[in-house]
Protein backbone atom coordinates (compact mmCIF):
# COMPACT_ATOMS: atom_id res chain seq x y z
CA UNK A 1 -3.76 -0.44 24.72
CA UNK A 2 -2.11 1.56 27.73
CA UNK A 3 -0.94 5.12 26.82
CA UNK A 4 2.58 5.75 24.93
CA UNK A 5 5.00 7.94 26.98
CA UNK A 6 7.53 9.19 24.76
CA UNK A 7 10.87 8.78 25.27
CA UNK A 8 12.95 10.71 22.42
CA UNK A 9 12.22 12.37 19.90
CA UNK A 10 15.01 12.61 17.35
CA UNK A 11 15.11 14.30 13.53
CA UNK A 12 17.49 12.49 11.40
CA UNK A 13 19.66 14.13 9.07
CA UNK A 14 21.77 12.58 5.48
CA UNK A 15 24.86 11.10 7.31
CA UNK A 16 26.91 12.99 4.74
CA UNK A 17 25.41 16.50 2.63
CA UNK A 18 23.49 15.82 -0.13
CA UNK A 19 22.97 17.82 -3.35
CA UNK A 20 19.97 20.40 -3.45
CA UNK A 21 17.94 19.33 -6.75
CA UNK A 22 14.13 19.06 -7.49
CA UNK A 23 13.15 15.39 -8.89
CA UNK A 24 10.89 14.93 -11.41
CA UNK A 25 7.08 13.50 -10.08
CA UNK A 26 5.83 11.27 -12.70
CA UNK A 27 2.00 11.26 -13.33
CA UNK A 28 1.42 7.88 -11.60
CA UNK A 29 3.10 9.79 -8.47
CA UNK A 30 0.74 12.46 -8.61
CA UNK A 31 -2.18 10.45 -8.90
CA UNK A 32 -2.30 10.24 -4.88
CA UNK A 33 -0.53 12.81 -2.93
CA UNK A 34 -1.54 11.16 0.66
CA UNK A 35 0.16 9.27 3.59
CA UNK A 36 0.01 5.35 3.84
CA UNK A 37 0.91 4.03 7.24
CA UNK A 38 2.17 0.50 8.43
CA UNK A 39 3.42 -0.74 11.44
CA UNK A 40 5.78 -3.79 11.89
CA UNK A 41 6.20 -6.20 14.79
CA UNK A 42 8.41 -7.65 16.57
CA UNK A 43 9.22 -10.65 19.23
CA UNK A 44 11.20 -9.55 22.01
CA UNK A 45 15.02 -9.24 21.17
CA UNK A 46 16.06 -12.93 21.28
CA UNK A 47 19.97 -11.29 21.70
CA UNK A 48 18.78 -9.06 24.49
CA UNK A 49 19.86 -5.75 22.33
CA UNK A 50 18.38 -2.77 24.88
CA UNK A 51 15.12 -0.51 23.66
CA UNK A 52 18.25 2.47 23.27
CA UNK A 53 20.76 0.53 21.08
CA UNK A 54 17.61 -0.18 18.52
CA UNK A 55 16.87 3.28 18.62
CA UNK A 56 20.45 4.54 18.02
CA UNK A 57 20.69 1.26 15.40
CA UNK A 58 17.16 2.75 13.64
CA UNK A 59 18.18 6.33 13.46
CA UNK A 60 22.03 5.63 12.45
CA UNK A 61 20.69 3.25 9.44
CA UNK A 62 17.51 5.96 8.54
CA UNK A 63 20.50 8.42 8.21
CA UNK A 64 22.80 6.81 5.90
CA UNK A 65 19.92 6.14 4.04
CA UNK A 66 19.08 9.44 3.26
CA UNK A 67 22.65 9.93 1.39
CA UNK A 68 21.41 7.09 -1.10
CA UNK A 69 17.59 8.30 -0.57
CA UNK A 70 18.35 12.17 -0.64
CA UNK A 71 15.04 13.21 -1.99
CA UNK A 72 13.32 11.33 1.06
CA UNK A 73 15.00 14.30 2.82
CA UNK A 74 13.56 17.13 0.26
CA UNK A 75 11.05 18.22 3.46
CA UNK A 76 11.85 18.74 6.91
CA UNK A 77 13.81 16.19 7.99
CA UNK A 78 12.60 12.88 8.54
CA UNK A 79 12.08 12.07 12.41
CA UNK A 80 12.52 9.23 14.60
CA UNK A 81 9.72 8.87 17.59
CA UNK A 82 10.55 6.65 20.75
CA UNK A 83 8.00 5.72 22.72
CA UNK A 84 7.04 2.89 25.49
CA UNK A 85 4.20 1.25 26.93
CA UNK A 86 3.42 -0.73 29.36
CA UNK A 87 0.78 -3.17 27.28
CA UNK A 88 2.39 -6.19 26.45
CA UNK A 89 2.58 -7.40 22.70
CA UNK A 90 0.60 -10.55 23.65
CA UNK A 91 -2.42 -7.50 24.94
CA UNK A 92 -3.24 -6.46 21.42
CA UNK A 93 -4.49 -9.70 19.77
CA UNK A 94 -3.94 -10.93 16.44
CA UNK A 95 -1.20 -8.77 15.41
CA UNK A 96 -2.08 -9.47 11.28
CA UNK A 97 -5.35 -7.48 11.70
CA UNK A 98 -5.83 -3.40 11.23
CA UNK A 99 -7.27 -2.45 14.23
CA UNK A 100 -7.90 1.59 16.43
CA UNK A 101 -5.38 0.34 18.61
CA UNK A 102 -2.66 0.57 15.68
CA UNK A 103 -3.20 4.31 15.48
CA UNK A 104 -1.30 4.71 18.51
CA UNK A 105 1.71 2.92 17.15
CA UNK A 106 2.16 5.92 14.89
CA UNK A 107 0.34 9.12 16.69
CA UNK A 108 3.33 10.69 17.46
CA UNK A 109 4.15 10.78 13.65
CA UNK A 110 1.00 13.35 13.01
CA UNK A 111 1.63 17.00 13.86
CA UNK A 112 -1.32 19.08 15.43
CA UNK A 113 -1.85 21.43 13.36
CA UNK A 114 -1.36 19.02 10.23
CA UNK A 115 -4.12 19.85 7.95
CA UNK A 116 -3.39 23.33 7.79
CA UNK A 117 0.30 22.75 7.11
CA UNK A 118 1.19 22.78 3.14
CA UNK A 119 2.79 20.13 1.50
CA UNK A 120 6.26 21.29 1.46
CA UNK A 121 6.41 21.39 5.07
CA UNK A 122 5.72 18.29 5.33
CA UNK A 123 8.09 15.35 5.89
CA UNK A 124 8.22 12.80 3.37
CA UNK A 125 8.71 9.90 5.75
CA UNK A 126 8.88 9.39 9.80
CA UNK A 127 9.25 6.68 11.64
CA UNK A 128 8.38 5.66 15.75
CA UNK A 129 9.43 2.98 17.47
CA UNK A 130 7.83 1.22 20.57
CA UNK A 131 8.74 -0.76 22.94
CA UNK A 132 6.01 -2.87 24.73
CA UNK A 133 6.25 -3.86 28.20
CA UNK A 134 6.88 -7.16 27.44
CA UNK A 135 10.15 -6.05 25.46
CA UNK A 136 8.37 -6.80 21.63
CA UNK A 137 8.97 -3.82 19.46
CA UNK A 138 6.57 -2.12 16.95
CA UNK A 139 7.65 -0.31 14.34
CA UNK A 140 5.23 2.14 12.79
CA UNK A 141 5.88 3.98 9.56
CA UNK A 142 4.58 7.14 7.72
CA UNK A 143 5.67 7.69 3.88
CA UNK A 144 3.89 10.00 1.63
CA UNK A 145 2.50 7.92 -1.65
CA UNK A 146 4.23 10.18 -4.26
CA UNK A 147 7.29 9.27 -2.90
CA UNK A 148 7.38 6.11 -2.53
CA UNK A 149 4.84 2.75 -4.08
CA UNK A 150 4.61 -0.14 -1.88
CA UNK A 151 7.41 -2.12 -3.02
CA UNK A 152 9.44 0.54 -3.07
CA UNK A 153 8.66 1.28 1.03
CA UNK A 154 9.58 -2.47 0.79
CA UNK A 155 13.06 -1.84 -0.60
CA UNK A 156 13.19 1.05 1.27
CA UNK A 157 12.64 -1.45 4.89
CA UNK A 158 14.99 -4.26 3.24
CA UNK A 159 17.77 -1.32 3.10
CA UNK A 160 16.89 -0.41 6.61
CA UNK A 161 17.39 -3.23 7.86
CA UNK A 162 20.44 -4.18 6.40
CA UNK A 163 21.91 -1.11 7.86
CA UNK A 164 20.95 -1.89 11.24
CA UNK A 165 22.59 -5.13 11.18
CA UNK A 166 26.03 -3.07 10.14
CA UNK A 167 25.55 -3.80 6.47
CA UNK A 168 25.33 -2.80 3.09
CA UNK A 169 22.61 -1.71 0.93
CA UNK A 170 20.78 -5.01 -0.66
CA UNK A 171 19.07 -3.04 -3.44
CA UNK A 172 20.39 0.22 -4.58
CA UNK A 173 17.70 2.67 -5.50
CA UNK A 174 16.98 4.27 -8.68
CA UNK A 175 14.52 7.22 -8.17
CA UNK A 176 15.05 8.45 -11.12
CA UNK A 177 11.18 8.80 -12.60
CA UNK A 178 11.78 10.61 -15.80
CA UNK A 179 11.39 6.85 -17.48
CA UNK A 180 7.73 7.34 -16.71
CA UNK A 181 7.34 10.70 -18.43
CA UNK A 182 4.45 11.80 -20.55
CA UNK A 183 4.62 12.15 -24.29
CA UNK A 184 4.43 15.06 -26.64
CA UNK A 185 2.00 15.55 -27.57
CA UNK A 186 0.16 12.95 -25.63
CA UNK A 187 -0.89 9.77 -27.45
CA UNK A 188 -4.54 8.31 -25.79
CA UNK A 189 -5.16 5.49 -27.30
CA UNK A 190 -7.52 3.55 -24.73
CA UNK A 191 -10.59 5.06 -23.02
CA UNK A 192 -8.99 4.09 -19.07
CA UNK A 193 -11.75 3.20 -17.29
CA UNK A 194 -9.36 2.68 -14.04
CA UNK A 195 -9.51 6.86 -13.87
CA UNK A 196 -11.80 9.34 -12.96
CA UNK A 197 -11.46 12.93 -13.85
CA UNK A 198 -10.66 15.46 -11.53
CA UNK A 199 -13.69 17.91 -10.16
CA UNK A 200 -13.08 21.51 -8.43
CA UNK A 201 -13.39 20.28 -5.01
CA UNK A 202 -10.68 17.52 -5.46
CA UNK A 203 -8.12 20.65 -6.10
CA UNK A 204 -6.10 21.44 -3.14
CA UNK A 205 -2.72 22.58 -4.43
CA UNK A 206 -0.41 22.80 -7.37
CA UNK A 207 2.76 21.41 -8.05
CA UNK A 208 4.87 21.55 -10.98
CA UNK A 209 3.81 24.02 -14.13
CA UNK A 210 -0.54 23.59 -14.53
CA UNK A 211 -0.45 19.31 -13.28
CA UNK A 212 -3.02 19.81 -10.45
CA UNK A 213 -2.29 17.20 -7.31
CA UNK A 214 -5.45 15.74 -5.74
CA UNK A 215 -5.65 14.92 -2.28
CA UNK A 216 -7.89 12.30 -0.80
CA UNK A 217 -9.95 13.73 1.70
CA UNK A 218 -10.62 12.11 4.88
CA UNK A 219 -13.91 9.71 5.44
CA UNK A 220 -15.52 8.22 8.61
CA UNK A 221 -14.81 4.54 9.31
CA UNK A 222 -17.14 1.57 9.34
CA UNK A 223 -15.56 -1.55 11.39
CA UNK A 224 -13.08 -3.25 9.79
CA UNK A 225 -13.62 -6.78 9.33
CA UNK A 226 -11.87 -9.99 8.36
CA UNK A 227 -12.12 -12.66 6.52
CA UNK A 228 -9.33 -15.64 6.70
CA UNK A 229 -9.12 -18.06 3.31
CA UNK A 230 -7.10 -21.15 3.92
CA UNK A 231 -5.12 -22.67 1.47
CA UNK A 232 -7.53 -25.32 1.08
CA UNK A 233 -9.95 -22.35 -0.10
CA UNK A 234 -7.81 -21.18 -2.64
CA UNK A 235 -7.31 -24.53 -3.76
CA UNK A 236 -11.12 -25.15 -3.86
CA UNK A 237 -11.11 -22.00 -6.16
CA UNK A 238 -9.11 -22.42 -8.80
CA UNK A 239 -10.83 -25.61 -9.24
CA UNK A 240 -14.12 -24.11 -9.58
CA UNK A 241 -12.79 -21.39 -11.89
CA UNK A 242 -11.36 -24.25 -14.27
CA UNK A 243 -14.20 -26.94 -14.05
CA UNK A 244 -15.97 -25.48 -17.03
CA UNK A 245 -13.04 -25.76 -18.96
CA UNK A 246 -13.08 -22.01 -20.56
CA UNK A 247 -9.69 -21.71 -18.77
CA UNK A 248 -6.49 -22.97 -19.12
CA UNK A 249 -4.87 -21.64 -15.89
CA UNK A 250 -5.16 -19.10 -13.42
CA UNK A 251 -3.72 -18.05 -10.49
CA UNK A 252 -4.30 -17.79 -6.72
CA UNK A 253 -4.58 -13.82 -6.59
CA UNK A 254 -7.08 -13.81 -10.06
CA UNK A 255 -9.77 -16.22 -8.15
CA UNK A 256 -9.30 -14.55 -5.29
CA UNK A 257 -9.60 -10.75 -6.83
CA UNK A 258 -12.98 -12.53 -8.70
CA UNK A 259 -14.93 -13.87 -6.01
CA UNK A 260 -13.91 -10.51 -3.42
CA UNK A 261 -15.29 -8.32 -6.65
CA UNK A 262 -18.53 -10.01 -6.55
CA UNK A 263 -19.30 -10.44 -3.38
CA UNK A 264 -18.13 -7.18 -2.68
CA UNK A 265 -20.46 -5.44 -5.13
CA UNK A 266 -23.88 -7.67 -4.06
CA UNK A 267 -23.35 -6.81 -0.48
CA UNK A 268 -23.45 -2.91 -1.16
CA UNK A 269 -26.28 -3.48 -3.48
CA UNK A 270 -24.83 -2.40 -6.68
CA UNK A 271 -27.57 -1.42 -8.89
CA UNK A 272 -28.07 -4.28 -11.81
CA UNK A 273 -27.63 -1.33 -14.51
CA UNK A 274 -24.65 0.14 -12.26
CA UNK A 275 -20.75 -0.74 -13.51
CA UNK A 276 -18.87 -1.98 -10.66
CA UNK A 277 -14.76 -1.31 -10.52
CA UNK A 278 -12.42 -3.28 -9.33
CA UNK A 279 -8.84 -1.43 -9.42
CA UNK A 280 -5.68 -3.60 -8.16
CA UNK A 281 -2.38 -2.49 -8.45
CA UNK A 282 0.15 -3.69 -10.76
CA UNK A 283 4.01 -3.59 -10.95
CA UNK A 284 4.98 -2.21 -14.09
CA UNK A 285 8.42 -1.79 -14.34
CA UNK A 286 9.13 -5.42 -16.44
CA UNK A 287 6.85 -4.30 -18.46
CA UNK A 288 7.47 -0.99 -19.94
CA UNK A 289 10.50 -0.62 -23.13
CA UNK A 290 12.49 -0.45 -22.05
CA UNK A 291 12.03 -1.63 -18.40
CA UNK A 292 12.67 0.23 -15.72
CA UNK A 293 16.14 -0.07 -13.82
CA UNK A 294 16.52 -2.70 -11.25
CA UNK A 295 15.50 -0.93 -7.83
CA UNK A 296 13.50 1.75 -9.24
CA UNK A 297 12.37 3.64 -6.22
CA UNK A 298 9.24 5.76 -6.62
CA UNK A 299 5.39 4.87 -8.28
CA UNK A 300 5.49 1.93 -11.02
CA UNK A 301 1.99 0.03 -9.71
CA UNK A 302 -0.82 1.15 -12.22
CA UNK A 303 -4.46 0.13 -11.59
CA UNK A 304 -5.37 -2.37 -13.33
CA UNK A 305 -9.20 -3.11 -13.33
CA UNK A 306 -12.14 -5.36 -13.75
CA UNK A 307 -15.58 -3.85 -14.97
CA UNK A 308 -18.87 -5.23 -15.33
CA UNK A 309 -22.78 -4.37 -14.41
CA UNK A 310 -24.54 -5.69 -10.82
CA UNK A 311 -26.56 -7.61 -13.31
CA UNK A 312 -23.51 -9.61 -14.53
CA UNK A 313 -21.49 -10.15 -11.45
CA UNK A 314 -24.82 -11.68 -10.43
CA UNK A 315 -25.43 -14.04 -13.07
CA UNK A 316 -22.08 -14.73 -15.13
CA UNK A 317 -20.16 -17.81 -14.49
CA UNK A 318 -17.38 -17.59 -11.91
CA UNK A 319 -14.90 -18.04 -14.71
CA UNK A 320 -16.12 -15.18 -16.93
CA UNK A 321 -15.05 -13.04 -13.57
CA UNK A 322 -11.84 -14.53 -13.31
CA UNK A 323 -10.94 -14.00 -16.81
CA UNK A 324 -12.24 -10.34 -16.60
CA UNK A 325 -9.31 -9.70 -14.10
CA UNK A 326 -6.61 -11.69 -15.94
CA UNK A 327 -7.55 -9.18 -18.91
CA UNK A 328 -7.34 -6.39 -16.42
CA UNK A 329 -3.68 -7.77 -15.48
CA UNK A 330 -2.72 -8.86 -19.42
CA UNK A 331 -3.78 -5.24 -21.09
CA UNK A 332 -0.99 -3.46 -19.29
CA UNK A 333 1.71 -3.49 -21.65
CA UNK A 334 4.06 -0.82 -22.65
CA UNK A 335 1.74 1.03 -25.32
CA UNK A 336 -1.53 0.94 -22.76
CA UNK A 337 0.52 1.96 -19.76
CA UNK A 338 1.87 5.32 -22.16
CA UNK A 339 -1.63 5.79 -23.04
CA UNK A 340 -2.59 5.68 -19.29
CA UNK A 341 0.16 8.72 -18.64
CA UNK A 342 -0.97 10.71 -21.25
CA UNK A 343 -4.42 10.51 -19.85
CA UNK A 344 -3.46 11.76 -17.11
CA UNK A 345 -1.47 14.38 -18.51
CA UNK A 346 -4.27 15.48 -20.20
CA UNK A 347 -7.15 15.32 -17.69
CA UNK A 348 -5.39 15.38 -14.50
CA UNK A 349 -7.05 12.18 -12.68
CA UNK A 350 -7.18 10.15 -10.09
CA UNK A 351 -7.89 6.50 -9.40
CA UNK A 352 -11.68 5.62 -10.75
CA UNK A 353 -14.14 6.19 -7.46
CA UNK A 354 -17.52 6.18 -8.85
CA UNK A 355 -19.08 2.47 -7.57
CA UNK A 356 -15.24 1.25 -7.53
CA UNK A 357 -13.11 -0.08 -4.47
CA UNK A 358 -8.99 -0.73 -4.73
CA UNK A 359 -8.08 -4.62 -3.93
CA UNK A 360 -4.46 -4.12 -2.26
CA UNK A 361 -2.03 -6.70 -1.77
CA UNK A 362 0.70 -7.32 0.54
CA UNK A 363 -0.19 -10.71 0.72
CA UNK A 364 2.91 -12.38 -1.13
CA UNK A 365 5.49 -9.16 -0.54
CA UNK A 366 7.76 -10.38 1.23
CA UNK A 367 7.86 -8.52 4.06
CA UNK A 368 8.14 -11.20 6.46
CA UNK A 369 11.74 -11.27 5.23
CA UNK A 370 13.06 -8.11 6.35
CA UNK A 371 15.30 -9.35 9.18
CA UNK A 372 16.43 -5.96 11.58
CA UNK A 373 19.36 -6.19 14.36
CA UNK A 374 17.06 -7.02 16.80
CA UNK A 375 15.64 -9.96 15.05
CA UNK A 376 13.04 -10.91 12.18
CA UNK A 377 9.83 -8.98 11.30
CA UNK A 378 6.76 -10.80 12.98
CA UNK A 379 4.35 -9.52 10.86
CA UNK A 380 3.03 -5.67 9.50
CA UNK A 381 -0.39 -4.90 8.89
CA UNK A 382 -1.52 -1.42 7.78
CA UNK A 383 -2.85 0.93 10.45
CA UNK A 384 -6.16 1.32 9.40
CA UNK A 385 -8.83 -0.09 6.03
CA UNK A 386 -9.82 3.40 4.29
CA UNK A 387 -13.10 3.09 2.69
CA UNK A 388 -12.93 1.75 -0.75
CA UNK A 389 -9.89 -0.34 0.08
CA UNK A 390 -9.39 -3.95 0.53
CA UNK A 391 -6.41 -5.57 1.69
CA UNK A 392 -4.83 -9.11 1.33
CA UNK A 393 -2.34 -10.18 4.24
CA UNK A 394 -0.69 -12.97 4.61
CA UNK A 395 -2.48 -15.80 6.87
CA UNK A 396 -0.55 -17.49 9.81
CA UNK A 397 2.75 -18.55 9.25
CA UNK A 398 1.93 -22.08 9.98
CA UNK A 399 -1.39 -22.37 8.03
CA UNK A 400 -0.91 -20.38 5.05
CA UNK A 401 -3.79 -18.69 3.06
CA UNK A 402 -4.41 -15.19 3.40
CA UNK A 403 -6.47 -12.41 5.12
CA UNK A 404 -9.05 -10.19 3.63
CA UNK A 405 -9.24 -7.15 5.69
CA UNK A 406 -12.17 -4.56 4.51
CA UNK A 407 -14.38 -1.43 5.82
CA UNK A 408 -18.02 -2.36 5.78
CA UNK A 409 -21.15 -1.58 7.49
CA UNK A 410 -22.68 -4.57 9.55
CA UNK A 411 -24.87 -5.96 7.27
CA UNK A 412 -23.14 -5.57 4.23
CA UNK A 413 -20.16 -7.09 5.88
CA UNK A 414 -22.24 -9.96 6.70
CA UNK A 415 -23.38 -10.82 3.55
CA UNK A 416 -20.13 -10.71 2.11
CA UNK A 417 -18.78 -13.01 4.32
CA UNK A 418 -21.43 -15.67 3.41
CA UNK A 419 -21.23 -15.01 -0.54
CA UNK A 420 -17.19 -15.08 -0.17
CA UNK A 421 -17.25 -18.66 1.64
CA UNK A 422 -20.23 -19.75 -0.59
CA UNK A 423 -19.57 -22.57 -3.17
């Protein structure tokens, strides 16, 4: 892709003043203090709006968001990048897949001297849009994960824009966390395999009394490679998981989570006396007592997980695997989910890492509903596949299925492509 040229560069104040207060982090939020960037897409603007009226639509709407969204505006203010370039949309390929090129899309959202910048000088969300040659739009995003959980940046983007289009809020936001609060004295009552305990070198600052935050640190990247699953394949799935009849049902995302968790772990050569993780995230707020308010805004997705040896995920029937993740999914009720904050509380963690990977999904989301003035999102894709992550996106609009985006080396990545597709 051709080099951005930046046009404005605007920071975006609460349309109205906003009451100085601290909000309470909940442990889930402080389980990953790091960045997560997206970028959405855009046809060209079927009612010919100009590149400047989005821009002044964008930052007008990001304003009187921050009035309903004040402690989004806690840091420096949050900023609005314009940029253009003179690569058409069309340039860049499959727009569903991470790619370098996306890095671009939100460089002007990093500051130079970032790393050495503490945390409270640090916005808690910026924005940049481009404008491609060919008049598509791109809209790249940067939200810091304590603030904000995936479908809560989801919320956040449906509120967006509805602004932009002159309208109301659709969800109003509820950030208060305090529903998520540790007990006292803390009550562990499950040994929570999905967490690892914090070490000396994972320490990078403090926030809030003695709770410790821990900051991923940065990691070279393999490729990134994909893997598309029709419909079809699912289908062909769940029929294999229930052919030995040990199952009554199971869903789409449960064979799916199986047969990436296996193949994932033989093609890195997990040792057979070695216990493979699987984390995925899961929405809690339904299932807490009581439940969380409707449009909670901050961290309610708690790892759920899948465990077994290299020696198992090689020889155990497909639907002992599948059931392992439904019982990773069913054991989060209220009681486990307190236990898992008072863990927490207690050992200051972090997501398990040791022989573990995260299965993320923004396959069924719903982000290809998020309809802005200048027309309907195309598609978003993250920027980049971190190590340890795997992603689920949506497949093509007309053909359905999904996308399994991961970081691998060659080889490995090979071989899980042929024991993914495998019968």
């Amino acid at each position: 892709m051709e080099e951005l040229k930046l046009v404005e560069r605007m920071m975006i104040q609460p349309e109205t003043p906003t009451p100085r207060q601290r909000i309470f982090l909940s442990n889930i939020d402080l389980t990953l203090v790091a960045y997560q960037e997206s970028v959405s897409f855009f046809d060209p603007p079927a009612n010919q709006m100009s590149f400047l009226e989005a821009c002044r639509r964008i930052s007008c709407g990001i304003s009187r968001l921050l009035v309903t969204y004040d402690f989004m505006a806690g840091r420096i203010e949050p900023s609005l990048e314009a940029t253009t370039t003179k690569t058409r949309l069309s340039q860049l390929g499959e727009l569903a897949a991470p790619k370098p090129e996306f890095r671009q899309l939100v460089a002007f959202l990093r500051e130079e001297n970032e790393d050495e910048m503490e945390l409270k000088d640090k916005p808690l969300g910026l924005f940049q849009l481009t404008q491609f040659a060919c008049g598509g739009l791109a809209l790249g995003s940067r939200y810091n994960h304590c603030a904000l959980d995936g479908v809560s940046v989801h919320q956040f983007n449906t509120n967006l824009a509805s602004l932009t289009r002159g309208e109301g809020l659709a969800i109003v936001p509820m950030p208060d966390r305090t529903i998520f609060r540790a007990r006292n004295p803390p009550q562990i009552s499950y040994p929570h395999f999905e967490y690892s305990k914090a070490t000396d070198t994972d320490t990078t600052f403090t926030l809030r009394g003695t709770n410790t935050v821990l900051i991923y640190k940065p990691q070279p990247y393999n490729q990134i490679h994909g893997v598309h699953l029709s419909a079809k394949d699912i289908q062909a799935l769940k029929k294999a998981a229930l052919k030995d009849g040990k199952l009554k049902n199971c869903t789409a995302f449960q064979v799916v989570a199986a047969k990436i968790w296996k193949a994932r772990s033989i093609a890195v050569e997990i040792a057979e006396d070695k216990i493979s993780t699987m984390l995925f995230p899961v929405d809690t707020p339904t299932r807490i007592v009581p439940q969380a308010p409707e449009g909670f805004s901050g961290n309610a997705l708690v790892p759920g997980f899948a465990r077994g040896s290299g020696r198992e995920l090689k020889e155990e029937e497909y639907s002992t695997l599948v059931r392992r993740v439904q019982e990773g999914i069913d054991r989060l009720d209220d009681e486990y989910i307190g236990s898992g904050i008072d863990w927490l509380e207690v050992n200051t963690g972090m997501p398990c890492r040791e022989d573990s990977f995260s299965l993320v999904s923004w396959w069924r989301l719903g982000l290809e509903t998020e309809e802005f003035a200048w027309g309907r999102l195309k598609c978003a894709a993250p920027v980049v596949v971190k190590p340890g992550i795997v992603f689920l996106l949506p497949g093509p609009t007309t053909e359905g299925g999904l996308n399994i985006f991961l970081e691998l080396e060659g080889d490995q990545a090979v071989e899980f492509r042929r024991l993914l597709m495998a019968d």
